[in-house]
N, C-alpha and C. Protein backbone atom coordinates (compact mmCIF):
# COMPACT_ATOMS: atom_id res chain seq x y z
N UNK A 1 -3.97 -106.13 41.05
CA UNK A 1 -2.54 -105.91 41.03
C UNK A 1 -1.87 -107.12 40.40
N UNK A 2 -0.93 -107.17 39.40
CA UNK A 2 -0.22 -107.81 38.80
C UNK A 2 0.90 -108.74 39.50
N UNK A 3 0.76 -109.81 39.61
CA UNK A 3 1.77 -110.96 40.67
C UNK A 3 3.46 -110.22 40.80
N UNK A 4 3.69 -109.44 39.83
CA UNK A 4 5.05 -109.25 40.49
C UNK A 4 5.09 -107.81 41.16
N UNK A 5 4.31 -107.31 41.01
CA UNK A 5 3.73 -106.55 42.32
C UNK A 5 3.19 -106.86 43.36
N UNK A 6 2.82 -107.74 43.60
CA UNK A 6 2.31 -108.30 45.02
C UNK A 6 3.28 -109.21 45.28
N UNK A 7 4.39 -109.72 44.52
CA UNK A 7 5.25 -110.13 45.05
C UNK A 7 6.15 -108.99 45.44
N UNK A 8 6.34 -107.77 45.21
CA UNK A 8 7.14 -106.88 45.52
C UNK A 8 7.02 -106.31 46.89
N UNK A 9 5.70 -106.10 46.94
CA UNK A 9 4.96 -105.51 47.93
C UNK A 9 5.08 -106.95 48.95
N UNK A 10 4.80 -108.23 49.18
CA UNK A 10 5.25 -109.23 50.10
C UNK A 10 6.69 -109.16 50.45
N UNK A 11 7.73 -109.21 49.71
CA UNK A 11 9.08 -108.35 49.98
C UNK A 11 9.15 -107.55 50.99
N UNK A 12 8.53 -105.82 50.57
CA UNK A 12 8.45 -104.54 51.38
C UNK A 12 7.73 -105.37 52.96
N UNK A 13 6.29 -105.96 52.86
CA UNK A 13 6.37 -106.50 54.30
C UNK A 13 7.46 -107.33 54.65
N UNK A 14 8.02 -108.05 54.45
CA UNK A 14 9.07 -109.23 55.45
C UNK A 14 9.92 -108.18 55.63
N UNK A 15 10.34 -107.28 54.75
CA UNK A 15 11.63 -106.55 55.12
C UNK A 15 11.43 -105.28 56.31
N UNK A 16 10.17 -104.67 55.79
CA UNK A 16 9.63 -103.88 57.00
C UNK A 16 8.71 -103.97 58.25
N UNK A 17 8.06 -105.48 58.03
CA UNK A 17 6.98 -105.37 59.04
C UNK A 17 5.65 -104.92 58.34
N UNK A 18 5.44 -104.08 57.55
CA UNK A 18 4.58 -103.53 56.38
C UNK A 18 4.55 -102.99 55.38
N UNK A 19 3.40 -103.24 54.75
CA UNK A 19 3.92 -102.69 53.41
C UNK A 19 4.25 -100.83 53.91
N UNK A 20 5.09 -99.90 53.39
CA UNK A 20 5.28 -98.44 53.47
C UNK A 20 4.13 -98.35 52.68
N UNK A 21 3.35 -96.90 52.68
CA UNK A 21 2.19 -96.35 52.26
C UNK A 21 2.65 -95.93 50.87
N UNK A 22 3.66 -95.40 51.05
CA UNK A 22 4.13 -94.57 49.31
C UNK A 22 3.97 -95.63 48.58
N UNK A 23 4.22 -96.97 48.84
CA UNK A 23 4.46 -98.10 48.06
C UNK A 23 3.33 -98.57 47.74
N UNK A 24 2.00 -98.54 48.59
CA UNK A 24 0.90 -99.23 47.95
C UNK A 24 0.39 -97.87 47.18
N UNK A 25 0.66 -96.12 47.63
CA UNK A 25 0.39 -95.19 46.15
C UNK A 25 0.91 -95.72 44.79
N UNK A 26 2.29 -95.82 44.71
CA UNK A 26 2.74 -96.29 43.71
C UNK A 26 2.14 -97.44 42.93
N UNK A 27 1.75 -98.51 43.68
CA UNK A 27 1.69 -99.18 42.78
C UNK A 27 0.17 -99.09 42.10
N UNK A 28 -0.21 -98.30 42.20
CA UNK A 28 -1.81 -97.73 40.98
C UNK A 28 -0.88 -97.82 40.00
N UNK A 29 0.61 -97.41 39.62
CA UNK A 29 0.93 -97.17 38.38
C UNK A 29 2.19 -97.85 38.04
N UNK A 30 1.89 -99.08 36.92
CA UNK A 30 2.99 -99.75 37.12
C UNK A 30 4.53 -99.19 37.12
N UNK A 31 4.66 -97.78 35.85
CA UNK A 31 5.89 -97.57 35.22
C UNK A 31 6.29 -97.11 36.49
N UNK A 32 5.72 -95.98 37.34
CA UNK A 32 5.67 -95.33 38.45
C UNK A 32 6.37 -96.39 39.53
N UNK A 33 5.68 -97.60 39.82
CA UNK A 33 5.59 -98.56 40.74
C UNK A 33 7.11 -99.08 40.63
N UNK A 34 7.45 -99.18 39.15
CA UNK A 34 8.96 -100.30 39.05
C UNK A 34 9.94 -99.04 38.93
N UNK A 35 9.51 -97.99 38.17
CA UNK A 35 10.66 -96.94 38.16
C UNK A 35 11.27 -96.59 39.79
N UNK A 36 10.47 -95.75 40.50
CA UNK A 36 10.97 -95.31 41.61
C UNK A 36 11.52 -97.11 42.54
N UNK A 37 11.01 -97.99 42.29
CA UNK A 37 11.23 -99.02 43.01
C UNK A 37 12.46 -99.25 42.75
N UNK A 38 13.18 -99.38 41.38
CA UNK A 38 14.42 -99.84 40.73
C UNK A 38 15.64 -98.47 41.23
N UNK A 39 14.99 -97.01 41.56
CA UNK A 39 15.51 -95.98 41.78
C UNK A 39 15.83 -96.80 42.90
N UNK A 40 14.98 -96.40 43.90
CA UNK A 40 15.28 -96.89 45.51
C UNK A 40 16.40 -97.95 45.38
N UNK A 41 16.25 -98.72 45.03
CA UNK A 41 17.02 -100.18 44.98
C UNK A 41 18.37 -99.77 44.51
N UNK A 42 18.53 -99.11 43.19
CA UNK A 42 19.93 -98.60 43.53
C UNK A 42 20.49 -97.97 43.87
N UNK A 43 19.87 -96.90 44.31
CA UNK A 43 20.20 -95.43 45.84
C UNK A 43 20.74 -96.27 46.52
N UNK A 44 20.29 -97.79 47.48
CA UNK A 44 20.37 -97.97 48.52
C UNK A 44 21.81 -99.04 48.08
N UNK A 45 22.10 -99.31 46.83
CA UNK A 45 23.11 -100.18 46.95
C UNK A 45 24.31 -99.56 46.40
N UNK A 46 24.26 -98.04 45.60
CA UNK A 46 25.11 -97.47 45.24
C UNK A 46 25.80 -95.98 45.92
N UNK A 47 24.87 -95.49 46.57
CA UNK A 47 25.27 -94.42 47.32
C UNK A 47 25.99 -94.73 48.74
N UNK A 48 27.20 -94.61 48.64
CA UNK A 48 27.82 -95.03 50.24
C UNK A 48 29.30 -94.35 50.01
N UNK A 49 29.09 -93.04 49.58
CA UNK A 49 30.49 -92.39 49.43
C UNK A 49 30.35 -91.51 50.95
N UNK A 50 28.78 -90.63 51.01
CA UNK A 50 28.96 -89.95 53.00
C UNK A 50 29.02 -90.72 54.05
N UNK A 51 29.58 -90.52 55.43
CA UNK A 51 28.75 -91.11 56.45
C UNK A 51 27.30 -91.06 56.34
N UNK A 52 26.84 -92.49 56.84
CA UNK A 52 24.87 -92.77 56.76
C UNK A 52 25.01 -91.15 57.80
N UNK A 53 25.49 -91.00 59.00
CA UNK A 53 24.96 -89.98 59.97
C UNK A 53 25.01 -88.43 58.89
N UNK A 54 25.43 -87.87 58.33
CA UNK A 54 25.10 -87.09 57.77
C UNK A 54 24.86 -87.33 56.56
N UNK A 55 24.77 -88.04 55.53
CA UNK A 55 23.71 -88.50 54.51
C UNK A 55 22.16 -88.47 54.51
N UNK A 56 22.20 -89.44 56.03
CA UNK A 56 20.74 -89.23 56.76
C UNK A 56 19.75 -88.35 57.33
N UNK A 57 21.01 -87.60 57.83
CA UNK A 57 20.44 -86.01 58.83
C UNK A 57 20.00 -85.27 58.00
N UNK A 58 20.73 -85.05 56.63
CA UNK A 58 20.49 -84.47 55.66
C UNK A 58 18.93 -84.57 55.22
N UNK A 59 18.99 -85.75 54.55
CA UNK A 59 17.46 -86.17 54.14
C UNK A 59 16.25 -85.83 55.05
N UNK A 60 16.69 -86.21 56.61
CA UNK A 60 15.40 -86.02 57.17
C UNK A 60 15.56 -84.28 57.25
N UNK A 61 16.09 -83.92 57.20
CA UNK A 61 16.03 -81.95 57.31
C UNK A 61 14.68 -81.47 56.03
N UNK A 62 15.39 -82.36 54.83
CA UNK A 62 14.98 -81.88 53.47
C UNK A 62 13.09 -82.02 54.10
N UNK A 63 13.20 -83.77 54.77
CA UNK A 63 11.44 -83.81 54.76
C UNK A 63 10.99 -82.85 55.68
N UNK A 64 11.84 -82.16 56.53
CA UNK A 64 11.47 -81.33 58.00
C UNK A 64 11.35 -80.37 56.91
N UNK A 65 11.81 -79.66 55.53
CA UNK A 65 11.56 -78.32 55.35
C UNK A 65 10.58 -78.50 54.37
N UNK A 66 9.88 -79.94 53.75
CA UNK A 66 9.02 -79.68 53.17
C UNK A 66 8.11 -80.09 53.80
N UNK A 67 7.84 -80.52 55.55
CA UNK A 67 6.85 -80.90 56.10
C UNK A 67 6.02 -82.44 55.61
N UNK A 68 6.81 -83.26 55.20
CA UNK A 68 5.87 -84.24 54.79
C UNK A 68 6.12 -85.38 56.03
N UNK A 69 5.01 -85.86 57.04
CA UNK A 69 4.28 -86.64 57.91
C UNK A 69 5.41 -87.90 58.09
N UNK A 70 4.87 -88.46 57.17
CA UNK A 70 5.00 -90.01 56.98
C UNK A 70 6.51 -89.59 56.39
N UNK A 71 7.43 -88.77 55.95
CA UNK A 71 8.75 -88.74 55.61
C UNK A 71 9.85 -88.93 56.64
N UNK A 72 8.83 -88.18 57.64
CA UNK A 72 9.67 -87.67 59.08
C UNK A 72 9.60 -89.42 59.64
N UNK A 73 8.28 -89.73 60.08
CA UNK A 73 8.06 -90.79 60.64
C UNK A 73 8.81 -92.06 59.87
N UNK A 74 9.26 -92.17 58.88
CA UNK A 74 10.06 -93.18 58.03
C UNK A 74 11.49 -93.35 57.92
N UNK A 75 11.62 -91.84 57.58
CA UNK A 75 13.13 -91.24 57.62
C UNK A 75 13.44 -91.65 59.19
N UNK A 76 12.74 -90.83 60.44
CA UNK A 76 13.45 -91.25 61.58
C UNK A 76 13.74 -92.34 61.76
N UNK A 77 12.76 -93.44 61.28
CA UNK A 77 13.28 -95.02 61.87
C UNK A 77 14.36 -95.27 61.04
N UNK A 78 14.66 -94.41 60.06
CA UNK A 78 15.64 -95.17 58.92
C UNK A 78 17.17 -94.79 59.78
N UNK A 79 16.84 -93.39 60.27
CA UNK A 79 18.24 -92.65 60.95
C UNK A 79 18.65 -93.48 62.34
N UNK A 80 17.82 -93.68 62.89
CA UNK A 80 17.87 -94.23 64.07
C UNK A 80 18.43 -96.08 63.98
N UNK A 81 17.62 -96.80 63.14
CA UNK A 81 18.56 -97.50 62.50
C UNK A 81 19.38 -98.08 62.28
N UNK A 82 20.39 -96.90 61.38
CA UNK A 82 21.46 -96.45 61.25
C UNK A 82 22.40 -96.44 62.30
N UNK A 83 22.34 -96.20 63.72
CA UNK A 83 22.97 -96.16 64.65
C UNK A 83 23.23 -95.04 64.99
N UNK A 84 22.40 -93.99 64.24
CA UNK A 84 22.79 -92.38 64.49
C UNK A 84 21.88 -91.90 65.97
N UNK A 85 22.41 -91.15 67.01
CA UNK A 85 21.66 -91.03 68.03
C UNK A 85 20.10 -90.51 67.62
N UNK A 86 19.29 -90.76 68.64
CA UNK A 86 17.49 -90.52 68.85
C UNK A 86 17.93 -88.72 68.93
N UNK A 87 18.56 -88.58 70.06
CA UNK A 87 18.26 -86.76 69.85
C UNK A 87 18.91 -85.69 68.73
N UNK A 88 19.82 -86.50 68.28
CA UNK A 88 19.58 -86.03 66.55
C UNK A 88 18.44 -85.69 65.61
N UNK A 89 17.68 -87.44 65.75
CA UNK A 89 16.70 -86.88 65.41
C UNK A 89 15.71 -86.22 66.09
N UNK A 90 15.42 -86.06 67.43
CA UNK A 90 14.63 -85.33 68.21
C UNK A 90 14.79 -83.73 67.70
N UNK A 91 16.11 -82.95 67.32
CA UNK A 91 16.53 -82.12 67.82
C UNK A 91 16.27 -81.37 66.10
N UNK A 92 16.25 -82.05 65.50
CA UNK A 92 16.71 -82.43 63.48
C UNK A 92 15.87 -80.47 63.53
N UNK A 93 14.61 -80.17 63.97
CA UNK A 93 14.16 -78.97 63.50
C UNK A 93 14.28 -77.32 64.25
N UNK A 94 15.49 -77.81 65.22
CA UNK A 94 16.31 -76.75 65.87
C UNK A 94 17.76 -77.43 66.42
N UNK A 95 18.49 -77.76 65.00
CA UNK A 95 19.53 -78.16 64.82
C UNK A 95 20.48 -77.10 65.19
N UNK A 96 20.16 -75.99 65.03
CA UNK A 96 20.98 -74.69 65.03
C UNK A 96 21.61 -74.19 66.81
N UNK A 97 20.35 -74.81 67.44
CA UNK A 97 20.72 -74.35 69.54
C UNK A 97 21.28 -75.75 69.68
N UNK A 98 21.33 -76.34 68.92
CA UNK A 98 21.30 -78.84 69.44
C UNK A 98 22.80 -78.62 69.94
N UNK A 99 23.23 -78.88 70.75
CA UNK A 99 24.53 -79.81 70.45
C UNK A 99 25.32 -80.75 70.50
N UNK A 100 23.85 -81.63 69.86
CA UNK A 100 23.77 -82.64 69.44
C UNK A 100 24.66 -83.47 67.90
N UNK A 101 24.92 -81.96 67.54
CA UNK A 101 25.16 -82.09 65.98
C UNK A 101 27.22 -81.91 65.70
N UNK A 102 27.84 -82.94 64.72
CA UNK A 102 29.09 -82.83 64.81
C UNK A 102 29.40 -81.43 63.80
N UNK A 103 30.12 -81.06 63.36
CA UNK A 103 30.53 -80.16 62.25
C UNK A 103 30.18 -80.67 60.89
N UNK A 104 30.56 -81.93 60.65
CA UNK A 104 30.12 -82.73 59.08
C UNK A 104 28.76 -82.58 58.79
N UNK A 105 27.44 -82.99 60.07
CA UNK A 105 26.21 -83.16 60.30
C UNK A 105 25.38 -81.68 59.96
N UNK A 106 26.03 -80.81 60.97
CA UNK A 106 25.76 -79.27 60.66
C UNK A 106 26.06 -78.59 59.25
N UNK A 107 26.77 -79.17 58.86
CA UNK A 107 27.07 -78.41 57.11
C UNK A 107 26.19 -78.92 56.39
N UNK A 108 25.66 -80.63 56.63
CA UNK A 108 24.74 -81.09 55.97
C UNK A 108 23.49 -81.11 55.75
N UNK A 109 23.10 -80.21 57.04
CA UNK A 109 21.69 -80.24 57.27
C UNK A 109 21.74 -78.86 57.17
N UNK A 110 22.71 -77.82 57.15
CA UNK A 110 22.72 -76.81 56.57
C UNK A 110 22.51 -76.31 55.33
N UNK A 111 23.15 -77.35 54.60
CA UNK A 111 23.01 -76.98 53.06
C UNK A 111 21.41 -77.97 52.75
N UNK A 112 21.02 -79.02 53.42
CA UNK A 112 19.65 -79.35 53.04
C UNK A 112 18.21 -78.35 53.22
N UNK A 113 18.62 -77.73 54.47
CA UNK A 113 17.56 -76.31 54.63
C UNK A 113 17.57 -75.51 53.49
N UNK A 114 19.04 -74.91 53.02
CA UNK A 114 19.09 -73.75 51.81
C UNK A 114 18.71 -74.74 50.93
N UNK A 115 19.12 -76.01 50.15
CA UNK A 115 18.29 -76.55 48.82
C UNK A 115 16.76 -76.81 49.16
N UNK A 116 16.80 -76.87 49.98
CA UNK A 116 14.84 -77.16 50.29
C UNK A 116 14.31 -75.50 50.36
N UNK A 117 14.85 -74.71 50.59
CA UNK A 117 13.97 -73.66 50.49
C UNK A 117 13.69 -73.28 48.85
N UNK A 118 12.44 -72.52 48.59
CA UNK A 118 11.93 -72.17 47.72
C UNK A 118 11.66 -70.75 48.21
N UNK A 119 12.56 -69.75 46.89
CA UNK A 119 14.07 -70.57 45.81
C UNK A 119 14.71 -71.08 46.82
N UNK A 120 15.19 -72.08 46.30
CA UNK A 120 16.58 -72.23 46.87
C UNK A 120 17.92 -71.48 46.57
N UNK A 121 18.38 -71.05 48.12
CA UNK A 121 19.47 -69.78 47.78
C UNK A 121 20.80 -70.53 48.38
N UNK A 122 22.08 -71.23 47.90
CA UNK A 122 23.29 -71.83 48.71
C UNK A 122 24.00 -70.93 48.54
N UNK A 123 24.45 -71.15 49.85
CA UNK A 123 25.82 -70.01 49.53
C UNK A 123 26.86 -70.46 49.19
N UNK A 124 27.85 -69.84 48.86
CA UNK A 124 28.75 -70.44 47.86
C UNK A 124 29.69 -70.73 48.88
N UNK A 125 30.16 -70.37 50.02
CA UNK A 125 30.83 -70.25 51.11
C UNK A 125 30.86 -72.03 51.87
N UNK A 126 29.47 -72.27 51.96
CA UNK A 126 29.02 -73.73 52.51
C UNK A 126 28.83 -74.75 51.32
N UNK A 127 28.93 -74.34 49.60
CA UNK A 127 29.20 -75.59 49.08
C UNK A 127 31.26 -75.67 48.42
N UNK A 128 31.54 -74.65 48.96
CA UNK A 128 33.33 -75.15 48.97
C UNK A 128 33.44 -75.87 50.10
N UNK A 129 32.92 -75.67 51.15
CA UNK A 129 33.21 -76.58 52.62
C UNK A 129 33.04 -77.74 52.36
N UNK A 130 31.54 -77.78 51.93
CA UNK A 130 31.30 -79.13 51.58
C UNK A 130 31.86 -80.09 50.53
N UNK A 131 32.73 -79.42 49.36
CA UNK A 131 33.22 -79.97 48.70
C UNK A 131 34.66 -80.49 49.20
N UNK A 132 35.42 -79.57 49.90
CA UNK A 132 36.33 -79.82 50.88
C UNK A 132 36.21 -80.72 51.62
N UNK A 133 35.50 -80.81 52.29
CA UNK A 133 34.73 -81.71 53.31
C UNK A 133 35.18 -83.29 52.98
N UNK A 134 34.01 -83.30 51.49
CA UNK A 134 33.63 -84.91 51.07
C UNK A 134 34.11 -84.98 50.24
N UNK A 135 34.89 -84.34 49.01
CA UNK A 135 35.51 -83.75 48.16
C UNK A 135 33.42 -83.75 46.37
N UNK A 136 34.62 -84.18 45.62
CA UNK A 136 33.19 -83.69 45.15
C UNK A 136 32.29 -85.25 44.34
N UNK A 137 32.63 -86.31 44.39
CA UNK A 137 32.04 -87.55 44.93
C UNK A 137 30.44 -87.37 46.24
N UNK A 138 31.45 -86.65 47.25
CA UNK A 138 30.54 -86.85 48.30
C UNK A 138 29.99 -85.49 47.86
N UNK A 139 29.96 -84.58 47.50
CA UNK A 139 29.46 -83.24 47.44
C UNK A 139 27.94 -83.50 46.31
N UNK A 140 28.14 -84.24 45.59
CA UNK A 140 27.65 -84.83 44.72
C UNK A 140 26.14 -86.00 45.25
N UNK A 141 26.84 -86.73 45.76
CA UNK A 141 25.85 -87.61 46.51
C UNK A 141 24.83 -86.87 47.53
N UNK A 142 25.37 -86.03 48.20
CA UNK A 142 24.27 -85.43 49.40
C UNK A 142 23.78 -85.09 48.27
N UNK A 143 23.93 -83.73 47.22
CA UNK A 143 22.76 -82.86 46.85
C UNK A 143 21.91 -83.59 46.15
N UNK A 144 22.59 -84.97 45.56
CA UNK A 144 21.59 -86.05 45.04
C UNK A 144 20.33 -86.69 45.98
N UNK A 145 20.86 -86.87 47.61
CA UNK A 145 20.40 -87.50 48.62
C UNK A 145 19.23 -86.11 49.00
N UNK A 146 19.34 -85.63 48.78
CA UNK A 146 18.60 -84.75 49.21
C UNK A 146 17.60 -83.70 48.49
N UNK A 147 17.70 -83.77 46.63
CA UNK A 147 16.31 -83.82 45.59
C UNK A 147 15.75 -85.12 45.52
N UNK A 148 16.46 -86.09 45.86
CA UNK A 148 15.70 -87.47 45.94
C UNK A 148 14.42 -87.43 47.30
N UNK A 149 14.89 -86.53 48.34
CA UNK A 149 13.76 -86.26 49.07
C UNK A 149 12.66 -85.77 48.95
N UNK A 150 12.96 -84.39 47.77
CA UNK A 150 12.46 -83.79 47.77
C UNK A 150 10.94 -84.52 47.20
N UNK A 151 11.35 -85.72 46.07
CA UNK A 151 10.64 -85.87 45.10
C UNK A 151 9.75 -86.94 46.22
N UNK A 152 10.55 -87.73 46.95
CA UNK A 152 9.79 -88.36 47.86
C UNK A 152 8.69 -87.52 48.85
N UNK A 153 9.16 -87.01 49.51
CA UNK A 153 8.16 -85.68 50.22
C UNK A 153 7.29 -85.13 49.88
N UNK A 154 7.26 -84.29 48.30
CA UNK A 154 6.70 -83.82 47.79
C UNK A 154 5.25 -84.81 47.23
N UNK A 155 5.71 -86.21 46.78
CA UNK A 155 4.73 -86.90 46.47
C UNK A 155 3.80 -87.37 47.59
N UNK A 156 4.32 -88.27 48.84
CA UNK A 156 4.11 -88.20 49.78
C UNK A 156 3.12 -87.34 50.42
N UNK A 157 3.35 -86.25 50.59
CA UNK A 157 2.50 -85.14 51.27
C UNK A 157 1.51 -84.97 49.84
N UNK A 158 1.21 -84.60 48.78
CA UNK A 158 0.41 -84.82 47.59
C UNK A 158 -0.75 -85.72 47.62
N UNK A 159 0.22 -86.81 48.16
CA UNK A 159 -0.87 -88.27 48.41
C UNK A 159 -1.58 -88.37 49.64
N UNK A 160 -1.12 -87.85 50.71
CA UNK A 160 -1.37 -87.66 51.85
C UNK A 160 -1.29 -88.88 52.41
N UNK A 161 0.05 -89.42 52.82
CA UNK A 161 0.71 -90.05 53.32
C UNK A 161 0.95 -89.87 54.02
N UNK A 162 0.03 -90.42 55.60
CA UNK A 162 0.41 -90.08 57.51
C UNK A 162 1.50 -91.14 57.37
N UNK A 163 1.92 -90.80 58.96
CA UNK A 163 3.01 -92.08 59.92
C UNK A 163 2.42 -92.85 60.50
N UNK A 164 3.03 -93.61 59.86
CA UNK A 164 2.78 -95.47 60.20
C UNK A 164 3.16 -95.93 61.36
N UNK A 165 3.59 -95.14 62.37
CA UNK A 165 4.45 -95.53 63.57
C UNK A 165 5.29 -95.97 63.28
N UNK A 166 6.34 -95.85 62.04
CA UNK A 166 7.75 -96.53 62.19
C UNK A 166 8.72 -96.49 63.53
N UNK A 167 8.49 -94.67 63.87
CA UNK A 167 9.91 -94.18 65.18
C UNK A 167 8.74 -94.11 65.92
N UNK A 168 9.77 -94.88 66.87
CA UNK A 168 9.67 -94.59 68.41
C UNK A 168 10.06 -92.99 69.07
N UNK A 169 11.19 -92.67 68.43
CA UNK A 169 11.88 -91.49 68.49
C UNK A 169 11.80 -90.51 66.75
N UNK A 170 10.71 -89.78 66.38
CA UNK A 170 10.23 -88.85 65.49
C UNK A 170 10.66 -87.68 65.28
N UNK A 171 11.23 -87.39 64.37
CA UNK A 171 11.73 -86.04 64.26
C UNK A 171 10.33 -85.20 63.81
N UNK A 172 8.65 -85.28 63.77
CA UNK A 172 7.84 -85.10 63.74
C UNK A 172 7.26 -83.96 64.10
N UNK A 173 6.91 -82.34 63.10
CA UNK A 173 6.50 -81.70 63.76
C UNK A 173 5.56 -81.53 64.75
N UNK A 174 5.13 -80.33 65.55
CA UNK A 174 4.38 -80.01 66.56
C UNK A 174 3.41 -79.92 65.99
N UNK A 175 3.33 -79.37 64.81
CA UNK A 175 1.92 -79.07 64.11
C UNK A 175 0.89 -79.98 63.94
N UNK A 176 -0.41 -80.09 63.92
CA UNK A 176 -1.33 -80.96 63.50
C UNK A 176 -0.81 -81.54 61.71
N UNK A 177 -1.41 -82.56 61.93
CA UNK A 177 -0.82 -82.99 60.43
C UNK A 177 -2.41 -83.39 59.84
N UNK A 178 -2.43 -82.53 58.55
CA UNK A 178 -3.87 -82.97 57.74
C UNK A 178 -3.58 -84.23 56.53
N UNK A 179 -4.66 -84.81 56.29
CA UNK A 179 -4.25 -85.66 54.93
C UNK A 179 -4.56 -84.76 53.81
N UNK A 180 -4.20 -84.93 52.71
CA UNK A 180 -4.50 -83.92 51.67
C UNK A 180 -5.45 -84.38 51.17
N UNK A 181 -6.25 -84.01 50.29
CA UNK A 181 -7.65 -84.33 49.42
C UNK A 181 -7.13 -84.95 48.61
N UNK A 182 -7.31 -86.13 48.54
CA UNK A 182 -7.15 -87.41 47.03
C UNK A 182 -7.98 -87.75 46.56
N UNK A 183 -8.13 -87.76 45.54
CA UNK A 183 -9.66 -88.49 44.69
C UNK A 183 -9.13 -89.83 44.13
């Protein structure tokens, strides 16, 4: 590995405690390694038009509907965090009985279920709300916040990327979780 990758990756530990797993996938490939790295880096310093609590809820829904392990287990510590309550995320994959969830939170994790399904079907009904809502700045940012998952998740679960024990409190399905076949 090339010194400013292992300096990157010494970074990711002090800041997390460890290196994240996606991060030592990535870095097999440098363009891979600095692209999504430079992505992340300015997601995290440019996106702040939603509340983190439904920005967040959002995202972890997206990893709850594509099932990826280590998304849930990452995402929760990220939500929790945040200062957003634990049974939020406890509750994140029967959001619908929770009421746990505010009205802003519920539209958000509403419309992250319909873009995560395949097809994805929105109704047109819940993206005027939402544009109403956040106007279209923020309408803009979730559906961004939430193909940015997708691409995370999707790789993630690909790579077969378990949980690291980040949460204490996991929005983590019931299901057994397999690693996928990597060569």
């Amino acid at each position: 590995m090339k010194p400013i990758r292992r300096l990157a990756m010494t970074y990711a530990r002090l800041r997390y405690g460890k290196v994240p797993e996606p991060l030592e996938k990535w870095s097999a490939h440098g363009g891979v390694f600095w692209t999504w790295s430079v992505q992340e880096t300015m997601v995290e310093a440019t996106w702040r038009h939603l509340p983190v609590n439904v920005r967040e809820l959002a995202v972890l829904k997206a990893a709850s509907m594509i099932d990826c392990p280590w998304c849930l287990d990452f995402g929760s510590h990220l939500v929790v965090k945040a200062g957003v309550d634990e049974a939020k995320v406890r509750d994140v994959h029967e959001w619908r009985a929770s009421a746990a969830y505010d009205e802003d939170e519920r539209m958000a994790i509403d419309y992250a279920e319909q873009l995560s399904a395949t097809p994805a079907v929105v109704e047109d009904e819940l993206v005027q709300q939402l544009r109403a809502r956040f106007g279209e700045k923020g309408f803009v940012e979730l559906t961004a916040s939430i193909a940015l998952e997708h691409q995370r998740s999707r790789f993630n679960k690909a790579v077969g990327a378990l949980p690291q024990g980040w949460s204490r409190v996991c929005a983590l399905p019931t299901a057994p979780v397999h690693r996928a076949a990597v060569g």
